[in-house]
PDB file of N, CA and C in Angstrom:
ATOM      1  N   UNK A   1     -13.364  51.348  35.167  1.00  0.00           N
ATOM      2  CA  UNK A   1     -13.491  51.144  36.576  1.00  0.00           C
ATOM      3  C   UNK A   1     -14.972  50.966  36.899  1.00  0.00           C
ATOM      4  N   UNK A   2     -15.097  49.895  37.992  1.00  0.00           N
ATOM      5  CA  UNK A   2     -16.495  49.814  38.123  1.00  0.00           C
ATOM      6  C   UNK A   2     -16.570  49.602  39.900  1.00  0.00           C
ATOM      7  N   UNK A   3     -17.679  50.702  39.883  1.00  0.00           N
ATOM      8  CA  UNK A   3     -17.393  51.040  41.079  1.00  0.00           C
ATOM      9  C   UNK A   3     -19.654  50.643  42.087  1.00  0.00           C
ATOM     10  N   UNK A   4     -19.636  49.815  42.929  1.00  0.00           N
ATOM     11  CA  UNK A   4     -20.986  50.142  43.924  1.00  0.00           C
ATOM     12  C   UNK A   4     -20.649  50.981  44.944  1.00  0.00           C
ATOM     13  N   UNK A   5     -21.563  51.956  45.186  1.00  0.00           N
ATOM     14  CA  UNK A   5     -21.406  52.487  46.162  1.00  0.00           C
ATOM     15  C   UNK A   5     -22.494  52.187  46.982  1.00  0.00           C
ATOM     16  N   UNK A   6     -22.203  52.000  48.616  1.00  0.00           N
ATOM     17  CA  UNK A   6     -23.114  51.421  49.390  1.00  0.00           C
ATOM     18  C   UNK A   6     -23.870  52.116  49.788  1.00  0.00           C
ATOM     19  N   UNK A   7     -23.430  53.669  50.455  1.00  0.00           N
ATOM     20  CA  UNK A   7     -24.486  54.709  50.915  1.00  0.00           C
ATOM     21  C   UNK A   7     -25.468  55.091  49.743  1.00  0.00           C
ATOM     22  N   UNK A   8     -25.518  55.204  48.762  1.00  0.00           N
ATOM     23  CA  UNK A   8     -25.981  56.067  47.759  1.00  0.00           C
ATOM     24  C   UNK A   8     -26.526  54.426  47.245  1.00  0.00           C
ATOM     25  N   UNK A   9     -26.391  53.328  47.321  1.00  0.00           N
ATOM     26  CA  UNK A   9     -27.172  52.458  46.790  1.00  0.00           C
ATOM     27  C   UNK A   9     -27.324  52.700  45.206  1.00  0.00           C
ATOM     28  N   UNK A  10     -25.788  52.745  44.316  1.00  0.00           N
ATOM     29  CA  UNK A  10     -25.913  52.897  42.805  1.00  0.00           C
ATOM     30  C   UNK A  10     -24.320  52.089  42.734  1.00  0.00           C
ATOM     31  N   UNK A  11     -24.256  51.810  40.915  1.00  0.00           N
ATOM     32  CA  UNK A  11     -23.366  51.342  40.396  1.00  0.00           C
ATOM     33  C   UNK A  11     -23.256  52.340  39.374  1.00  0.00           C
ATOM     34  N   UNK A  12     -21.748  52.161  39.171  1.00  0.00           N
ATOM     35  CA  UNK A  12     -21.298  53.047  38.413  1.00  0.00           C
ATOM     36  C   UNK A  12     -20.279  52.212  37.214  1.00  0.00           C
ATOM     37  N   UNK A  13     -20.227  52.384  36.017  1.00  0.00           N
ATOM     38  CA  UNK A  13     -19.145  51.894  35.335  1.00  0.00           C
ATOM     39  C   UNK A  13     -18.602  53.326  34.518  1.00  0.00           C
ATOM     40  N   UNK A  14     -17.120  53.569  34.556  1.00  0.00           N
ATOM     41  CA  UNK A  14     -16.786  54.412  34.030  1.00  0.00           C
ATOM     42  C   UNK A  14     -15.384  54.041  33.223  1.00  0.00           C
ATOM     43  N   UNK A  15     -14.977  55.582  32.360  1.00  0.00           N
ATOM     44  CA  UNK A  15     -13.899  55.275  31.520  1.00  0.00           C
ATOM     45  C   UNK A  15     -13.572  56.345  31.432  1.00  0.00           C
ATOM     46  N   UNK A  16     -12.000  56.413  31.104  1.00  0.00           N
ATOM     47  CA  UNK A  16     -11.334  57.750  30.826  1.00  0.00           C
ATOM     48  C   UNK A  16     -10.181  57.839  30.128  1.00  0.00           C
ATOM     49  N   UNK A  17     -10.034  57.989  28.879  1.00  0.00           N
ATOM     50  CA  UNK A  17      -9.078  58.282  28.526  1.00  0.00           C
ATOM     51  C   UNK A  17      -8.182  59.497  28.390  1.00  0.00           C
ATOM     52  N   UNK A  18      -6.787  59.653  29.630  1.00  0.00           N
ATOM     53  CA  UNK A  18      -6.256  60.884  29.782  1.00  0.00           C
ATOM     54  C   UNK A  18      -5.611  61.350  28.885  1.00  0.00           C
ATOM     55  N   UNK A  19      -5.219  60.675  27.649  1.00  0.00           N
ATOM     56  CA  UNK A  19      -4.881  61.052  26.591  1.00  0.00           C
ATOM     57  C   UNK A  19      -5.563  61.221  25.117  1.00  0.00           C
ATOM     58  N   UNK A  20      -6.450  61.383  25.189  1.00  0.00           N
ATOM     59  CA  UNK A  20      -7.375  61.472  23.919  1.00  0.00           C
ATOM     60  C   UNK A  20      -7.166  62.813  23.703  1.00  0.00           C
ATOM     61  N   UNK A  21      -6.795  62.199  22.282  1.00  0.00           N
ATOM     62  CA  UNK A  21      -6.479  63.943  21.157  1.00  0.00           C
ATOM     63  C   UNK A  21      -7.861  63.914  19.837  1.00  0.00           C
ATOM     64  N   UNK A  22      -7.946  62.555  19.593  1.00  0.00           N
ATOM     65  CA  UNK A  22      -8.652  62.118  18.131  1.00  0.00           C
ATOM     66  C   UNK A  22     -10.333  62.845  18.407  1.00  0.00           C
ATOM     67  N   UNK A  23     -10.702  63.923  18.097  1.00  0.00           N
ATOM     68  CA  UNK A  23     -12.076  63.693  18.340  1.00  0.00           C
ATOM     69  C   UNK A  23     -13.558  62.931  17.691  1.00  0.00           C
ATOM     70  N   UNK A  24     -12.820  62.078  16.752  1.00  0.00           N
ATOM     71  CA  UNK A  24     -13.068  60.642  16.714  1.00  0.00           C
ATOM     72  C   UNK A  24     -13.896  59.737  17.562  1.00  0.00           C
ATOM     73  N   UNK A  25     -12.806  59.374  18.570  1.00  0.00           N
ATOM     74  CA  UNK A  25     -12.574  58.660  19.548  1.00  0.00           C
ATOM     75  C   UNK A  25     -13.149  58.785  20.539  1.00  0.00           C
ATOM     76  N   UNK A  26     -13.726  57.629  22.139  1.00  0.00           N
ATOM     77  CA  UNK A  26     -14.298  57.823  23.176  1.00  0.00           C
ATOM     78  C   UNK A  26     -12.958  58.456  23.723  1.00  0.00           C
ATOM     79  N   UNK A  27     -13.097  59.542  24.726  1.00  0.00           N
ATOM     80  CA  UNK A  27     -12.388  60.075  25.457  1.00  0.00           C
ATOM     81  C   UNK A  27     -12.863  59.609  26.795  1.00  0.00           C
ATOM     82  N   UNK A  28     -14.073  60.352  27.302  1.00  0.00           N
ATOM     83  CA  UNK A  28     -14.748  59.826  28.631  1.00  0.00           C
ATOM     84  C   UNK A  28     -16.072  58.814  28.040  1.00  0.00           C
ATOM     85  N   UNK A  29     -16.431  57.868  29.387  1.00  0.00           N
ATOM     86  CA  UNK A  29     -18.049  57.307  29.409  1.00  0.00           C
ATOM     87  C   UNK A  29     -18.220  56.709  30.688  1.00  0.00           C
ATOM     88  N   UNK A  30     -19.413  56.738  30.906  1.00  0.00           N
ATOM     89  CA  UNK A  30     -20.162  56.886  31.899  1.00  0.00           C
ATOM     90  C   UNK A  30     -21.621  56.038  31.882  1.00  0.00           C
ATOM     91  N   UNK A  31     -21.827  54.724  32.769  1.00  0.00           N
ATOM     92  CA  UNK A  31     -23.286  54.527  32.791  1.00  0.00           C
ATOM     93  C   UNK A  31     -23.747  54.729  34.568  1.00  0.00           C
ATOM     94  N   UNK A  32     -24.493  55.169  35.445  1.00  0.00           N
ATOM     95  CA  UNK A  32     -24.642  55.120  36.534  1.00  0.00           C
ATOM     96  C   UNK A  32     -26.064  54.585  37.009  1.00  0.00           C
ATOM     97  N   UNK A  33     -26.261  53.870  37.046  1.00  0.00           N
ATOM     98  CA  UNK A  33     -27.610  52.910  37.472  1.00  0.00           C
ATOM     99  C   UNK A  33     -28.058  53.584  38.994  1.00  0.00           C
ATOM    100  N   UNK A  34     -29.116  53.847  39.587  1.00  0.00           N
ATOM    101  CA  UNK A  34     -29.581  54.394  41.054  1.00  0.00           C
ATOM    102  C   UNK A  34     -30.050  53.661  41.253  1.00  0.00           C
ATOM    103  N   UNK A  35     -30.852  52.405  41.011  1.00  0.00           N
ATOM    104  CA  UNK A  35     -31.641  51.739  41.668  1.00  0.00           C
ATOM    105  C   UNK A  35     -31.324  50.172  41.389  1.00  0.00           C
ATOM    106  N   UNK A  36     -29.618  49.901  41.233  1.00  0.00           N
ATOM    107  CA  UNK A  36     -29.555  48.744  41.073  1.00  0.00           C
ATOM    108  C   UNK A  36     -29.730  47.524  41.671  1.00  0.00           C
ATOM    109  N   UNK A  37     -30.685  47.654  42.848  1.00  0.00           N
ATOM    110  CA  UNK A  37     -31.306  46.277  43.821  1.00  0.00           C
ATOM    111  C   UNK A  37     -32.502  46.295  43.688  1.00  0.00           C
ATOM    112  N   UNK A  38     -33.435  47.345  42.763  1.00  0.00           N
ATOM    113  CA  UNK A  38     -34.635  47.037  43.025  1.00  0.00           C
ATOM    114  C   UNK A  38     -35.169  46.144  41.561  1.00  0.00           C
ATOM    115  N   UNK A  39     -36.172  45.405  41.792  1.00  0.00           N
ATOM    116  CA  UNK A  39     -36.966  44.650  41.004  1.00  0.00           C
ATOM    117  C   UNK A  39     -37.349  45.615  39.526  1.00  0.00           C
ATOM    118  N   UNK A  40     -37.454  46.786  39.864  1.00  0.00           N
ATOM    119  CA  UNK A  40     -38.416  47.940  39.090  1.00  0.00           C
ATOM    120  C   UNK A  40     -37.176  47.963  37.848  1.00  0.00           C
ATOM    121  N   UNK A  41     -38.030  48.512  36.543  1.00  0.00           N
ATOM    122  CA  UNK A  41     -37.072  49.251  35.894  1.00  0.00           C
ATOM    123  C   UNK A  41     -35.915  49.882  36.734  1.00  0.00           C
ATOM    124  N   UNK A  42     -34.829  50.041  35.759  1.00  0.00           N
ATOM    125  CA  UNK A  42     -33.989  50.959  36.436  1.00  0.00           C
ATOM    126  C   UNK A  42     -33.859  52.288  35.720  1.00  0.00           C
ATOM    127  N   UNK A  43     -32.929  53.185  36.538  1.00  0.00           N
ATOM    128  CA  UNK A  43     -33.032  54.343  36.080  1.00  0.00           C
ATOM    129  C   UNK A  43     -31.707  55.241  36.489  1.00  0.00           C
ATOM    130  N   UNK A  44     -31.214  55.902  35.874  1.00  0.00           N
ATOM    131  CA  UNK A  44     -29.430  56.877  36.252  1.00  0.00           C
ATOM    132  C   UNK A  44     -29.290  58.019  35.182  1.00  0.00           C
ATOM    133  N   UNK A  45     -28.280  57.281  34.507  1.00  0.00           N
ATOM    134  CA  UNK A  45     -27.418  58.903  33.340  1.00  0.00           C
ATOM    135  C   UNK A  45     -26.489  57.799  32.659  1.00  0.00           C
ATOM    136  N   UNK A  46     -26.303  58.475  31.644  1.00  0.00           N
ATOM    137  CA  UNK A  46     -25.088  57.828  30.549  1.00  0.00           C
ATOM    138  C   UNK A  46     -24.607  58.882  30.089  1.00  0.00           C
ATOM    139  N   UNK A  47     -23.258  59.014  29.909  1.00  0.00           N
ATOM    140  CA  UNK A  47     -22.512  60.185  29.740  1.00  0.00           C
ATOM    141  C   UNK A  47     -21.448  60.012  28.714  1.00  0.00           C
ATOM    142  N   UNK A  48     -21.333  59.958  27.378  1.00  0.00           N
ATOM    143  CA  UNK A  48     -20.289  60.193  26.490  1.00  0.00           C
ATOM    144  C   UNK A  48     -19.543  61.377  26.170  1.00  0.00           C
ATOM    145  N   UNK A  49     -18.237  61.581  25.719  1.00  0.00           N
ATOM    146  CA  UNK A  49     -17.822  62.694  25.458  1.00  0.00           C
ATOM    147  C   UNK A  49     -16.305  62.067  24.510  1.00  0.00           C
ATOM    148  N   UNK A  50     -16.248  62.600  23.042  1.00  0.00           N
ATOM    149  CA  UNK A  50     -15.387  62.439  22.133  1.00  0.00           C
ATOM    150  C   UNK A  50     -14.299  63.617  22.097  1.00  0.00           C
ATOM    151  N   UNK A  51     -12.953  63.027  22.208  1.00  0.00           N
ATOM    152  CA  UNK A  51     -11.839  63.880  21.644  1.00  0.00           C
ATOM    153  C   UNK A  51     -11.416  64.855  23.074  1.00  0.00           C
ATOM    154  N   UNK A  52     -10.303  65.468  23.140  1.00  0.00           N
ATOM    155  CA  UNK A  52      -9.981  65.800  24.889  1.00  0.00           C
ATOM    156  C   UNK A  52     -10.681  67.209  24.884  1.00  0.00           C
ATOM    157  N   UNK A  53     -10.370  66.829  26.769  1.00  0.00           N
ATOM    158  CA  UNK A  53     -11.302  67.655  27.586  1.00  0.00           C
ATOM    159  C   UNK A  53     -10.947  69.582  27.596  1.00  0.00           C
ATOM    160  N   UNK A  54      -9.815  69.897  26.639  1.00  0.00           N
ATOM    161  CA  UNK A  54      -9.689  70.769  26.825  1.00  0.00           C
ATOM    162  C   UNK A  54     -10.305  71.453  25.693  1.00  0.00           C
ATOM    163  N   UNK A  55     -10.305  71.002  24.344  1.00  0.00           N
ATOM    164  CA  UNK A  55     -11.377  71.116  23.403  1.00  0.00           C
ATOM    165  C   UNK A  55     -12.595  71.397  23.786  1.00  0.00           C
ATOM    166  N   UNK A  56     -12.757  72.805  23.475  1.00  0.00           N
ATOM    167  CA  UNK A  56     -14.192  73.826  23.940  1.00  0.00           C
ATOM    168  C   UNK A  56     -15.374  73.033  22.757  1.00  0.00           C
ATOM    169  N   UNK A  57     -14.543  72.624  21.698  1.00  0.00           N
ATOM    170  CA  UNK A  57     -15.494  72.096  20.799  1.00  0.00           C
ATOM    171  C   UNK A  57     -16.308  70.520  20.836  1.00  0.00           C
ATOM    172  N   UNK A  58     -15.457  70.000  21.377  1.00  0.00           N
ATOM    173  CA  UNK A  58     -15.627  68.333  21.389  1.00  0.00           C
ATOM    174  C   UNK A  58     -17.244  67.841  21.765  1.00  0.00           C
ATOM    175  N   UNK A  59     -17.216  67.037  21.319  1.00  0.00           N
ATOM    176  CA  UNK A  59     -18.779  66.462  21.370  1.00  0.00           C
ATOM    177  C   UNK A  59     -18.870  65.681  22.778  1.00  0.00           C
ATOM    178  N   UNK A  60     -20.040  66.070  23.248  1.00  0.00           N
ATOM    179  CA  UNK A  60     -20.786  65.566  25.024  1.00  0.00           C
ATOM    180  C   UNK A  60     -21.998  65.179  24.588  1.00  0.00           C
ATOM    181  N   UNK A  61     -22.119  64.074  25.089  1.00  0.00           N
ATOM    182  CA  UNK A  61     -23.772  63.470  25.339  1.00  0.00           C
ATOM    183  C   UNK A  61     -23.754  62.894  26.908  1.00  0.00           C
ATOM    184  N   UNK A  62     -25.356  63.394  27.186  1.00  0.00           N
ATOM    185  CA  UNK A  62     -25.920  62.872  28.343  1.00  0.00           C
ATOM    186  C   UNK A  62     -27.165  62.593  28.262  1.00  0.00           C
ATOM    187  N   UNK A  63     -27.516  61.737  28.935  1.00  0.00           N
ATOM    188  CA  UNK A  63     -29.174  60.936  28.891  1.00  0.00           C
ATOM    189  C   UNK A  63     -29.412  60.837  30.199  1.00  0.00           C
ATOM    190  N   UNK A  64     -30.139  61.355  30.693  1.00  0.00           N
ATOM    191  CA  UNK A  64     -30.574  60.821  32.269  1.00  0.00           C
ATOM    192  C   UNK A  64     -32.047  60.098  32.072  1.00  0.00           C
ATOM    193  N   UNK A  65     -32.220  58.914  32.756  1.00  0.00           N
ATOM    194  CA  UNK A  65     -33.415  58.266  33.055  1.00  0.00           C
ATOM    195  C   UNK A  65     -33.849  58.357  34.258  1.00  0.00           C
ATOM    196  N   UNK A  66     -35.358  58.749  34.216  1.00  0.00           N
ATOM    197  CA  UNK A  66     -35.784  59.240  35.560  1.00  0.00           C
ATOM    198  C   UNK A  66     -36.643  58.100  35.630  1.00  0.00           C
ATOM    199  N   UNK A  67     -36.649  58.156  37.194  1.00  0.00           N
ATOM    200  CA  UNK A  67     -37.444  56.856  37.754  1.00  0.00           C
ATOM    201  C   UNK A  67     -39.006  56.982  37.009  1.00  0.00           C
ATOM    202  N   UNK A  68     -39.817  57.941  36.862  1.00  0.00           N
ATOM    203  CA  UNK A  68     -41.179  57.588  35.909  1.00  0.00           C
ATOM    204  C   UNK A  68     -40.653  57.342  34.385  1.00  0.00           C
ATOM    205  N   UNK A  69     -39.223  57.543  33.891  1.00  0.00           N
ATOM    206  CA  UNK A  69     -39.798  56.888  32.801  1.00  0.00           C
ATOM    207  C   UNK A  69     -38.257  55.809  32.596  1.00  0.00           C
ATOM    208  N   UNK A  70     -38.340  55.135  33.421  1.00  0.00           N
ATOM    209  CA  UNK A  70     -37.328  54.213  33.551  1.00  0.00           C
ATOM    210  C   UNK A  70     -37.420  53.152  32.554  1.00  0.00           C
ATOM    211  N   UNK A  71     -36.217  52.644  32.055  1.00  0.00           N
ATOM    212  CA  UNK A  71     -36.517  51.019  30.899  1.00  0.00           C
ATOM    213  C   UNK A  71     -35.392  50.725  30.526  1.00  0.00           C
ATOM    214  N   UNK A  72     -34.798  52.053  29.719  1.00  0.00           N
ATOM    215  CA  UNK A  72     -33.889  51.588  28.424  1.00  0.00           C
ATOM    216  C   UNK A  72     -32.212  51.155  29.267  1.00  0.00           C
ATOM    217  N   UNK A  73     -31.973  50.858  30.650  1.00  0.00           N
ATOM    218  CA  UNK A  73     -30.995  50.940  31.004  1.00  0.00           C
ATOM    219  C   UNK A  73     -30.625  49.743  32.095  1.00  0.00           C
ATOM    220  N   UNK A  74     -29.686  48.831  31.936  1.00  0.00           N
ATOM    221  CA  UNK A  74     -30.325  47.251  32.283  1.00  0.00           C
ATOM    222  C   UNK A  74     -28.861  47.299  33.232  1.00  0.00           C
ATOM    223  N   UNK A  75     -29.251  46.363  34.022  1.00  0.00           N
ATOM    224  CA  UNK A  75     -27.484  45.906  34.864  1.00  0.00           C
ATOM    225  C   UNK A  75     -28.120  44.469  35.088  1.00  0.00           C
ATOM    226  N   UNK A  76     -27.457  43.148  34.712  1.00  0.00           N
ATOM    227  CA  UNK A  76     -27.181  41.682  34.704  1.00  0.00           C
ATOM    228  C   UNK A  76     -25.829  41.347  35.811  1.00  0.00           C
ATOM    229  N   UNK A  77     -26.162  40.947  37.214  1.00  0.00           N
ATOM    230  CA  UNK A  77     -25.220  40.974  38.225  1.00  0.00           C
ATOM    231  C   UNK A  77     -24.703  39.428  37.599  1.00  0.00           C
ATOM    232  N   UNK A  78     -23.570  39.176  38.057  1.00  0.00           N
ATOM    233  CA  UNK A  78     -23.289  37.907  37.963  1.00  0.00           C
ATOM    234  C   UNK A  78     -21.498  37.480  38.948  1.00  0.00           C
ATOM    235  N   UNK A  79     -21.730  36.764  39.830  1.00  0.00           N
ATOM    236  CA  UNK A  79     -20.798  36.657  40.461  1.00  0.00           C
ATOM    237  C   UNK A  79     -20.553  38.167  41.747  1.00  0.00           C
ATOM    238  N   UNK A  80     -19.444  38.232  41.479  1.00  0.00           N
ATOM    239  CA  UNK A  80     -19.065  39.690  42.266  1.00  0.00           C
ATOM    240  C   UNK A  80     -18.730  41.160  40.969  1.00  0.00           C
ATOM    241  N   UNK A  81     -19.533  40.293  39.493  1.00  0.00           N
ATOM    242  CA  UNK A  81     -19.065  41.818  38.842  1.00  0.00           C
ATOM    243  C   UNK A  81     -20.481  41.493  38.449  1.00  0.00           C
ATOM    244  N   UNK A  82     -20.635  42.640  36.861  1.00  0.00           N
ATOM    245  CA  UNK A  82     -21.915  43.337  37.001  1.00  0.00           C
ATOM    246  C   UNK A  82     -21.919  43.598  35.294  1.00  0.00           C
ATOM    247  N   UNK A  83     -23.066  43.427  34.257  1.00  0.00           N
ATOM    248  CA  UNK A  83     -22.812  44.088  33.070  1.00  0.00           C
ATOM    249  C   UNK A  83     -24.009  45.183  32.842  1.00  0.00           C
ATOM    250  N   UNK A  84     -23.592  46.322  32.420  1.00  0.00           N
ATOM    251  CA  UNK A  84     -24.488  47.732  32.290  1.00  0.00           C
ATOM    252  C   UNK A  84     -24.622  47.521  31.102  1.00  0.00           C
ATOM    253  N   UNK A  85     -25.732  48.334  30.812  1.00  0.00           N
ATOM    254  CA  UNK A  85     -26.172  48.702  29.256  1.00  0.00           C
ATOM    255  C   UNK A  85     -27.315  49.689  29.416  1.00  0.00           C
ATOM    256  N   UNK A  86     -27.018  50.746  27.576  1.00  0.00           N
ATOM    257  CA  UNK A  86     -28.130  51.324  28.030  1.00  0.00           C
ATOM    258  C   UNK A  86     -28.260  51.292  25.644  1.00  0.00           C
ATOM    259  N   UNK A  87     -29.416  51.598  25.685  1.00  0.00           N
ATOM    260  CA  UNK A  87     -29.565  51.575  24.380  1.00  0.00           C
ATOM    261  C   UNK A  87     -30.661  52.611  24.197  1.00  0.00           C
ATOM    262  N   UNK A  88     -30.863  53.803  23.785  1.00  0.00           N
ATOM    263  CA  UNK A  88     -31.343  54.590  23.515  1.00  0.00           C
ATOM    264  C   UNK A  88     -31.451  56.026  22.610  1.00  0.00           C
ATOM    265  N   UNK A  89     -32.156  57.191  22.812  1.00  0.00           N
ATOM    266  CA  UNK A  89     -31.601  58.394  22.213  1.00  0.00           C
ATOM    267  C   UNK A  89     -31.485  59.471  22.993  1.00  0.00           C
ATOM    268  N   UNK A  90     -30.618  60.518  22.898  1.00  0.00           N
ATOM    269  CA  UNK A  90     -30.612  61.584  23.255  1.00  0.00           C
ATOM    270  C   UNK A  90     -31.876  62.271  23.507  1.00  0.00           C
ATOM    271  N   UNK A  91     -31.722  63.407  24.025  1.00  0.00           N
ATOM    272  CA  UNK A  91     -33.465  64.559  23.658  1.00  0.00           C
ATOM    273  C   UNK A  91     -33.247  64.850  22.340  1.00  0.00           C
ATOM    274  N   UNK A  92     -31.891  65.220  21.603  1.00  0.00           N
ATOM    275  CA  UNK A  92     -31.668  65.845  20.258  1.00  0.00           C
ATOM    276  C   UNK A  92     -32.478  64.775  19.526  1.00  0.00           C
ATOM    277  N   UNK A  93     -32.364  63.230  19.395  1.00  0.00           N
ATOM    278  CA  UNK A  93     -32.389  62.120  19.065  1.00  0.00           C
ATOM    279  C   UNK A  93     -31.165  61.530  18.476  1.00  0.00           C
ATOM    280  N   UNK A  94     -30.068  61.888  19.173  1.00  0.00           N
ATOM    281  CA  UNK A  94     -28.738  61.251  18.482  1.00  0.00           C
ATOM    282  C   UNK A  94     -28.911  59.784  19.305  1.00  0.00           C
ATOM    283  N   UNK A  95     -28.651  58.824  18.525  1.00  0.00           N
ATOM    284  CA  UNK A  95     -28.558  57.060  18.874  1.00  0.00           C
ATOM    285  C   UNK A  95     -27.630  56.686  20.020  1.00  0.00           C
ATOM    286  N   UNK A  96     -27.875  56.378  20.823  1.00  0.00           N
ATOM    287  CA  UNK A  96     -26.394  56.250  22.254  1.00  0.00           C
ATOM    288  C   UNK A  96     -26.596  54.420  21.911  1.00  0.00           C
ATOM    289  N   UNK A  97     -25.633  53.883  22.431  1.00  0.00           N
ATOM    290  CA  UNK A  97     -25.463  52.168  22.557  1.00  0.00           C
ATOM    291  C   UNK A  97     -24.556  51.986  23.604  1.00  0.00           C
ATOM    292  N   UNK A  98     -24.015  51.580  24.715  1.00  0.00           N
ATOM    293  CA  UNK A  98     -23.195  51.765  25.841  1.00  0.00           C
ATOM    294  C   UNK A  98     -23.202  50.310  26.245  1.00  0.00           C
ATOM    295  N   UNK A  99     -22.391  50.087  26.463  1.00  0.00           N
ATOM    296  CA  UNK A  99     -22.296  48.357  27.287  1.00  0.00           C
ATOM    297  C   UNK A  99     -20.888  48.447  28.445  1.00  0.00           C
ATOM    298  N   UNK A 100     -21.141  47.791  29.424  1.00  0.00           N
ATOM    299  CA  UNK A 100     -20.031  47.986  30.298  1.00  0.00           C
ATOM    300  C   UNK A 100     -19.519  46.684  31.094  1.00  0.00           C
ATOM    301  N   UNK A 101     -18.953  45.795  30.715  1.00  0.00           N
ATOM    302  CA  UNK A 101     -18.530  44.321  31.583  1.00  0.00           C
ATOM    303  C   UNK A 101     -18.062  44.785  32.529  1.00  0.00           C
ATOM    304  N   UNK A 102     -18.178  44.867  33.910  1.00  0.00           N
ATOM    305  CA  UNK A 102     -17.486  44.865  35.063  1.00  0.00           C
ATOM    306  C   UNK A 102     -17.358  43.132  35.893  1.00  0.00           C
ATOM    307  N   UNK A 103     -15.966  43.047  35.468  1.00  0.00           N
ATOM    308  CA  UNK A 103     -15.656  41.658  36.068  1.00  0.00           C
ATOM    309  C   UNK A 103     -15.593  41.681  38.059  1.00  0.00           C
ATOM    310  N   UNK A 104     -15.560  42.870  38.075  1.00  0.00           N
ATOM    311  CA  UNK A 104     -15.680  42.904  39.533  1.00  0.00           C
ATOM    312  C   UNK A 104     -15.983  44.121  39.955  1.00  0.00           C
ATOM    313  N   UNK A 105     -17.125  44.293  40.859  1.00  0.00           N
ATOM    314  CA  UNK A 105     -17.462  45.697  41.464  1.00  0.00           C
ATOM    315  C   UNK A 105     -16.386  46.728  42.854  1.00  0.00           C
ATOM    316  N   UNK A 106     -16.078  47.196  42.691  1.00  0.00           N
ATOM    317  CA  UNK A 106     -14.840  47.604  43.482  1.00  0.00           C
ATOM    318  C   UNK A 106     -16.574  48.502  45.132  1.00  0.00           C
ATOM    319  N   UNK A 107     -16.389  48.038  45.798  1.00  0.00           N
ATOM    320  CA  UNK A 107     -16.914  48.638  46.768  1.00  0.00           C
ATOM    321  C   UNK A 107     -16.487  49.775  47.848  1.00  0.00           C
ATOM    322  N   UNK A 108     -17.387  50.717  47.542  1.00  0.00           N
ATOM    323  CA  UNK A 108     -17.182  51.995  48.229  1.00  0.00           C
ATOM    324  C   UNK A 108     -18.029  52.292  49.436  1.00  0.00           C
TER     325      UNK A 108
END
């Protein structure tokens, strides 16, 4: 689902799988862009999480990019949808890669 929101001036692309058992597997993801109209770098959070949500064990990653050190996290508008990406590392330094086609932005 890919969602702009107008008050808050961000895009969001998300995913969820309500059935994920494999902890393998993407269960949730998350890219959220804050400053997707301005010229500047951009800057948000990327949020992975493998195998279901009731698993105390399952693996979570989050990356937030703050506006001073904004870069690694891109949105390419095109038409009425939108493509996210973010390519970077964790603080741990685990490797994240995220891409998100939104053929159409659902407006909030």
């Amino acid at each position: 689902m890919c969602m702009r929101f107008k008050e808050g001036k961000n895009v969001t692309a998300v995913f969820k799988d309500f059935d994920a058992k494999d902890p393998k597997k993407v269960a949730e993801a998350a890219i959220n862009i804050w400053n997707p109209d301005e010229a500047a770098p951009k800057w948000g959070s990327v949020q992975v999480a493998f195998g279901p949500r009731s698993d105390k064990s399952v693996t979570r990653y989050e990356v937030k990019i703050t506006a001073d050190n904004a870069g690694p996290i891109t949105i390419i508008r095109h038409g009425k949808g939108a493509d996210l990406a973010f390519q970077g590392r964790t603080k741990d330094g685990i490797s994240l890669r995220m891409t998100a086609k939104c053929l159409e932005l659902e407006e909030l």
